[in-house]
N, C-alpha and C. Protein backbone atom coordinates (compact mmCIF):
# COMPACT_ATOMS: atom_id res chain seq x y z
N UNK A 1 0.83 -1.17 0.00
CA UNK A 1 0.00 0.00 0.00
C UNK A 1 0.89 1.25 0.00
N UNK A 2 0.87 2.40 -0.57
CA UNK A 2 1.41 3.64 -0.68
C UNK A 2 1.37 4.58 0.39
N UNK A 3 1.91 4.91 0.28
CA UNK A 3 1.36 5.85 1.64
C UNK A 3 1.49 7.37 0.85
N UNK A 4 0.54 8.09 1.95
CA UNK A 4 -0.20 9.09 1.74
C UNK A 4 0.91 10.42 1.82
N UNK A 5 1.32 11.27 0.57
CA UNK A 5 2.08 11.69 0.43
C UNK A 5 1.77 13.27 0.71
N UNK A 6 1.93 14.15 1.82
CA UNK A 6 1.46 15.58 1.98
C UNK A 6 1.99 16.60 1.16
N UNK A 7 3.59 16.28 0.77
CA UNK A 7 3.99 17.94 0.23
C UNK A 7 4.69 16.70 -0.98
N UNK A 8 3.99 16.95 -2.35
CA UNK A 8 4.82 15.76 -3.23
C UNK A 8 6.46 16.27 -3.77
N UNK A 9 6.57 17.53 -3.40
CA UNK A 9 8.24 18.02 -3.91
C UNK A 9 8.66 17.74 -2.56
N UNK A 10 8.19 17.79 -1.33
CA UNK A 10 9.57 17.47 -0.37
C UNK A 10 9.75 16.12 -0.73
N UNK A 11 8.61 15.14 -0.88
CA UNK A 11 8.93 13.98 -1.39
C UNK A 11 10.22 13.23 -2.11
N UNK A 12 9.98 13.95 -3.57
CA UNK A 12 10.80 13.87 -4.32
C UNK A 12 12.68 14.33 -4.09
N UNK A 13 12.53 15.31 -3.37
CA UNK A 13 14.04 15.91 -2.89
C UNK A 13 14.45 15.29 -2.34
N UNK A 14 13.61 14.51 -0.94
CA UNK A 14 14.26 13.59 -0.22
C UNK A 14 14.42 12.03 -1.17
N UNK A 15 14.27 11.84 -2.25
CA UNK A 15 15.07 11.08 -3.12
C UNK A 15 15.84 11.60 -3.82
N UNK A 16 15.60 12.50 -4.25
CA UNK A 16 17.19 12.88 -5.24
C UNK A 16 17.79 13.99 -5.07
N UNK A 17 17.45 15.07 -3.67
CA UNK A 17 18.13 15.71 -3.52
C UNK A 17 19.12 16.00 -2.54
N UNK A 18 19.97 15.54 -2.80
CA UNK A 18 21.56 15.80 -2.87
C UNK A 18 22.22 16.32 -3.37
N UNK A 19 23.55 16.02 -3.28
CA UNK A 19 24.42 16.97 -4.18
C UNK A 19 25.00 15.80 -5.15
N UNK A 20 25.11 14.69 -4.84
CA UNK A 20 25.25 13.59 -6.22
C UNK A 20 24.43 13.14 -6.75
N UNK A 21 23.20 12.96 -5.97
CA UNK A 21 22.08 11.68 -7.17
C UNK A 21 21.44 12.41 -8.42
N UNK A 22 21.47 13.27 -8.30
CA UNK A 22 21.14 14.38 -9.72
C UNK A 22 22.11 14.03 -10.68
N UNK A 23 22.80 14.06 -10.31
CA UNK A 23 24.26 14.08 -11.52
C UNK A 23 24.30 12.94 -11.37
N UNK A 24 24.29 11.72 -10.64
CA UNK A 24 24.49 10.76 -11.08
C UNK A 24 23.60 9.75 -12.34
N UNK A 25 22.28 10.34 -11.25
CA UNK A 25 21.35 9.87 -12.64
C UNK A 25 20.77 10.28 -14.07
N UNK A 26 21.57 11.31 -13.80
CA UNK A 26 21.81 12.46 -15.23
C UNK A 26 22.50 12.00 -16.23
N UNK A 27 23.94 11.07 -15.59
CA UNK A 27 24.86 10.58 -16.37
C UNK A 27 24.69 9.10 -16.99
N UNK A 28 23.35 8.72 -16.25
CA UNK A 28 22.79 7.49 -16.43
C UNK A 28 21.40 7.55 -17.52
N UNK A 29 21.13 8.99 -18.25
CA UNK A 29 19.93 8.77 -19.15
C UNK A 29 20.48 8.40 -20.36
N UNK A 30 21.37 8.45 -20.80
CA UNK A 30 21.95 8.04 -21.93
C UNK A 30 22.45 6.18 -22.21
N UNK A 31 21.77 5.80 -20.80
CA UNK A 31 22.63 4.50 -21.32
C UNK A 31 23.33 3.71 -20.18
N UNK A 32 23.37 2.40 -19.91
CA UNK A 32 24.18 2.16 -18.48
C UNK A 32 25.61 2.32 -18.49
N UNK A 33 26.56 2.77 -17.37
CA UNK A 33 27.71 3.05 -17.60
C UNK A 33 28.40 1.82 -16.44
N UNK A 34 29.86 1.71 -16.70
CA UNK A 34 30.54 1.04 -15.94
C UNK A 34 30.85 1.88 -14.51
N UNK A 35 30.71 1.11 -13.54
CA UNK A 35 31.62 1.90 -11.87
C UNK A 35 32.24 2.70 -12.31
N UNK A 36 33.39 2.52 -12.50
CA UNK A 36 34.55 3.67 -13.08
C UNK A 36 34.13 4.60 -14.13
N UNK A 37 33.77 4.25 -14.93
CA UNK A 37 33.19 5.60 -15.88
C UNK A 37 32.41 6.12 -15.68
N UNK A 38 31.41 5.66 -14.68
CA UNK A 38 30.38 6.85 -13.99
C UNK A 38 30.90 7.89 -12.96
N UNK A 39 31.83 7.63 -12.39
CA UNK A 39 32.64 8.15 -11.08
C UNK A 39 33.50 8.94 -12.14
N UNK A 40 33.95 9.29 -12.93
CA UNK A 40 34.93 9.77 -13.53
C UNK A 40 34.20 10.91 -14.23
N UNK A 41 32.56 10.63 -14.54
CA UNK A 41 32.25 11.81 -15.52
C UNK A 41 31.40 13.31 -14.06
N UNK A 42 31.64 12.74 -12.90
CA UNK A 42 31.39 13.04 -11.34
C UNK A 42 32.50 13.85 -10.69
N UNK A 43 33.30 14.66 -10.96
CA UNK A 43 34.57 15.13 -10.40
C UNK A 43 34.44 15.62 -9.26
N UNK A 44 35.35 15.34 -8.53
CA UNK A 44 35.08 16.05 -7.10
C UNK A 44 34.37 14.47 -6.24
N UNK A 45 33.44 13.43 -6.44
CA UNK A 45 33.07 12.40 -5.45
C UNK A 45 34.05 11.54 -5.28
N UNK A 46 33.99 11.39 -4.04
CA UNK A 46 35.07 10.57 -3.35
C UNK A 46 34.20 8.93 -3.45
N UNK A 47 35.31 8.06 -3.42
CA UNK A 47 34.84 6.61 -3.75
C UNK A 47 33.93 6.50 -2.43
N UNK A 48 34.01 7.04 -1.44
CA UNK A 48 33.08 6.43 -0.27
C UNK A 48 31.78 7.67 -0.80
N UNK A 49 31.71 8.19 -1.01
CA UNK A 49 30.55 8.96 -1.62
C UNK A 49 29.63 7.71 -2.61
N UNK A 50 30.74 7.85 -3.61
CA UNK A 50 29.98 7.52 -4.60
C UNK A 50 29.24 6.11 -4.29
N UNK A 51 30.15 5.66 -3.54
CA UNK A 51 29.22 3.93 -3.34
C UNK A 51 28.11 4.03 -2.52
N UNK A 52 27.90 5.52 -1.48
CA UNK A 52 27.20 5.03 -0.75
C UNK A 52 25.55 5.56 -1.46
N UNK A 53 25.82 6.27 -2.23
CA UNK A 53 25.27 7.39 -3.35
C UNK A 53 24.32 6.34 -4.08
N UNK A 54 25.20 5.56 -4.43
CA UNK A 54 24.87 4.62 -5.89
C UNK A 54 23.85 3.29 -4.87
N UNK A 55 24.18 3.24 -3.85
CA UNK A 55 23.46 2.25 -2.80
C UNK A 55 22.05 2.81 -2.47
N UNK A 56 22.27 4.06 -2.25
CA UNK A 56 20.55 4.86 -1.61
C UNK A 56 19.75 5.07 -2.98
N UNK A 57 20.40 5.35 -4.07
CA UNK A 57 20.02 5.05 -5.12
C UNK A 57 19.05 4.01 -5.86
N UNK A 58 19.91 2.72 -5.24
CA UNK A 58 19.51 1.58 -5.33
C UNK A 58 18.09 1.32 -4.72
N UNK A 59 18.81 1.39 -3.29
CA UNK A 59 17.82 1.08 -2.69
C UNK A 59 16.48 2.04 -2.81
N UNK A 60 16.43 2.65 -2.94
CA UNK A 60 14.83 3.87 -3.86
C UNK A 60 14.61 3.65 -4.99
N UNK A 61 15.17 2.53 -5.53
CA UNK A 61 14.54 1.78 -6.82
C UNK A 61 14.40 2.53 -8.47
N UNK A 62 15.82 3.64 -8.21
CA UNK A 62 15.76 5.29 -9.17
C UNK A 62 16.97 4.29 -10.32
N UNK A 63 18.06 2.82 -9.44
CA UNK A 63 18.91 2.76 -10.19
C UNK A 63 19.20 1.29 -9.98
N UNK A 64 19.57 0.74 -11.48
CA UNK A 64 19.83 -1.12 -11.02
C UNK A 64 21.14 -1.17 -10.77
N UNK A 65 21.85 -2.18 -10.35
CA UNK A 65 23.46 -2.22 -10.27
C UNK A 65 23.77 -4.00 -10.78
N UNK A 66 24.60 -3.81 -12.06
CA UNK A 66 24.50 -5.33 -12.21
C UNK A 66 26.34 -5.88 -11.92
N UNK A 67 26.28 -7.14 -11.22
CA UNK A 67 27.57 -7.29 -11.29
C UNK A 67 27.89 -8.94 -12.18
N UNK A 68 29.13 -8.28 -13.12
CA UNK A 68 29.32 -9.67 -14.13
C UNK A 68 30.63 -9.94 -12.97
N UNK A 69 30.17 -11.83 -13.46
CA UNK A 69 31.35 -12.43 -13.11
C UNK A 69 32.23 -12.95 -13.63
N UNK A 70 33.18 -11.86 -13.94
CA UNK A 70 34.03 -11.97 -14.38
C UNK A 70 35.45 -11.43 -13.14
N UNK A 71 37.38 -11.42 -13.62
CA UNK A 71 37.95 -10.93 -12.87
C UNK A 71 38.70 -10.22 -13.96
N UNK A 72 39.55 -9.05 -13.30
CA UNK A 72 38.56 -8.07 -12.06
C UNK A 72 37.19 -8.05 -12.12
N UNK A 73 36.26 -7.46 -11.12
CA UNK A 73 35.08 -7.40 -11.10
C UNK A 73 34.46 -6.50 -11.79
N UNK A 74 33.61 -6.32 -12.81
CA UNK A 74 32.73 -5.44 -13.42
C UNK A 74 31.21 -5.43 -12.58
N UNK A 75 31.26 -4.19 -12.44
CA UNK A 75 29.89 -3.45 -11.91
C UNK A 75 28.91 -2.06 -12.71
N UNK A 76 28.49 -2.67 -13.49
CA UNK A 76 27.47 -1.09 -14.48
C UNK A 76 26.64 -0.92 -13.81
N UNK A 77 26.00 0.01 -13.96
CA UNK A 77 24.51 0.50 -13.20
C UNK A 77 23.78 1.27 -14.40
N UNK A 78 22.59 1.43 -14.05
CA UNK A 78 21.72 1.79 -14.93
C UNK A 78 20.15 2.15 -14.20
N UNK A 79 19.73 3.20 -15.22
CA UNK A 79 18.28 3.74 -14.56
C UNK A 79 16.87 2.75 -14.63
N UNK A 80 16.68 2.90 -13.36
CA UNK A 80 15.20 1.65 -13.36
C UNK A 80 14.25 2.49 -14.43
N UNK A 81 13.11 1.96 -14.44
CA UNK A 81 11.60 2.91 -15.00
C UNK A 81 11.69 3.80 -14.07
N UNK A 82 11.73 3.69 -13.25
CA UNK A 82 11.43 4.34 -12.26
C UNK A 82 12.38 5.77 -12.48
N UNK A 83 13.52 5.23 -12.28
CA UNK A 83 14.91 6.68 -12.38
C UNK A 83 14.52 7.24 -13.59
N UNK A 84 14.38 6.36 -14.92
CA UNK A 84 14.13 6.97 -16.14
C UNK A 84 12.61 7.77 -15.76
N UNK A 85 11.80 7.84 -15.41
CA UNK A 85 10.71 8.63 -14.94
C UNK A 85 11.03 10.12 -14.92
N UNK A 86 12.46 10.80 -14.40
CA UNK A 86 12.71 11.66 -13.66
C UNK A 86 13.46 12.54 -14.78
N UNK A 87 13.43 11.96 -16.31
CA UNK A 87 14.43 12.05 -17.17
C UNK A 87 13.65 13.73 -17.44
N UNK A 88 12.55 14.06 -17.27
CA UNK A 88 12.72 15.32 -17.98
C UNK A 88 12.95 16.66 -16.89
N UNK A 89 12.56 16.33 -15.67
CA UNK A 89 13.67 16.64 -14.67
C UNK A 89 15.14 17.32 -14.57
N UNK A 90 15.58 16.06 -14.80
CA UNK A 90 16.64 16.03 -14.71
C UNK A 90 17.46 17.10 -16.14
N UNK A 91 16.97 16.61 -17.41
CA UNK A 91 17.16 17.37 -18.40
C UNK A 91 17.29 19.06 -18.18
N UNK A 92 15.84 18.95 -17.80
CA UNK A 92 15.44 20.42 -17.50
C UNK A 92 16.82 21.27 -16.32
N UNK A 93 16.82 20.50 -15.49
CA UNK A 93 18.11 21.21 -15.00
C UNK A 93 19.06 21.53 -15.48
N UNK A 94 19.27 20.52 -16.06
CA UNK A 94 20.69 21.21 -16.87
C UNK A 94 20.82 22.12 -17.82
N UNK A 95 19.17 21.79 -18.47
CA UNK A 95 18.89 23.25 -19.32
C UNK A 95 19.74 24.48 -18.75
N UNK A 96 18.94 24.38 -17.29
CA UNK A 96 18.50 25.94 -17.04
C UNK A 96 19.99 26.15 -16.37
N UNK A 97 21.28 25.13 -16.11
CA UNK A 97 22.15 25.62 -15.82
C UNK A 97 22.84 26.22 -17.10
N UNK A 98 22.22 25.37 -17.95
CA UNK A 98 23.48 26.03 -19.81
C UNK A 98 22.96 27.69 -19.32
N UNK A 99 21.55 27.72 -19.68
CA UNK A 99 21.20 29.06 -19.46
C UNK A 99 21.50 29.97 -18.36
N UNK A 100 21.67 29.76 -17.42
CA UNK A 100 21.61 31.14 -16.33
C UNK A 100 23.17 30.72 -15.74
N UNK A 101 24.01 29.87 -16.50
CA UNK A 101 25.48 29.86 -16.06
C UNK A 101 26.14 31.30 -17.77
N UNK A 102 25.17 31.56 -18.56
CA UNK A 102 25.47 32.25 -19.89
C UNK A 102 25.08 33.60 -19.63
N UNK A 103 24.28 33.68 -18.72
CA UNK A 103 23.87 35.06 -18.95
C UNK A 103 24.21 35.80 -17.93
């Protein structure tokens, strides 16, 4: 059962607002990326950030994490329906940073 949601934007912030899960799942509408190449297009997150980032993520059902077994270990992640939901969102932000970082 759902529960009964009072203010639906604090809602939403308290899933993706932070200062990484925006950008992380920003870097994830295009396509799933590998551990390392997601953390790399992220400058500035520290590896204990990013894992714990990519975990709350997870766990709010915004992002999948698949691990092949193979060695070394490969780990991609990628946007659920759910994360992809948020895609025009997310877009839109960055719009409005091209724009009001120009003028």
């Amino acid at each position: 059962m759902k529960k009964e949601v009072k203010c639906p934007l604090n809602y939403t912030m308290n899933l993706i607002g932070t200062k990484w899960k925006p950008l992380i799942m920003f870097h994830l509408l295009d396509g799933n990326l590998r551990s390392g190449v997601l953390q790399k297009h992220i400058p500035g997150i520290s590896n204990k950030m990013f894992t714990q980032t990519v975990r709350e993520l997870e766990k709010d059902g915004l992002i999948l994490r698949k691990v092949y077994p193979v060695v070394p270990p490969k780990v991609e992640y990628g946007l659920t329906e759910r994360g992809k939901s948020l895609e025009t969102i997310l877009r839109g932000l960055d719009d409005w940073g091209v724009k009001d970082s120009n003028s």
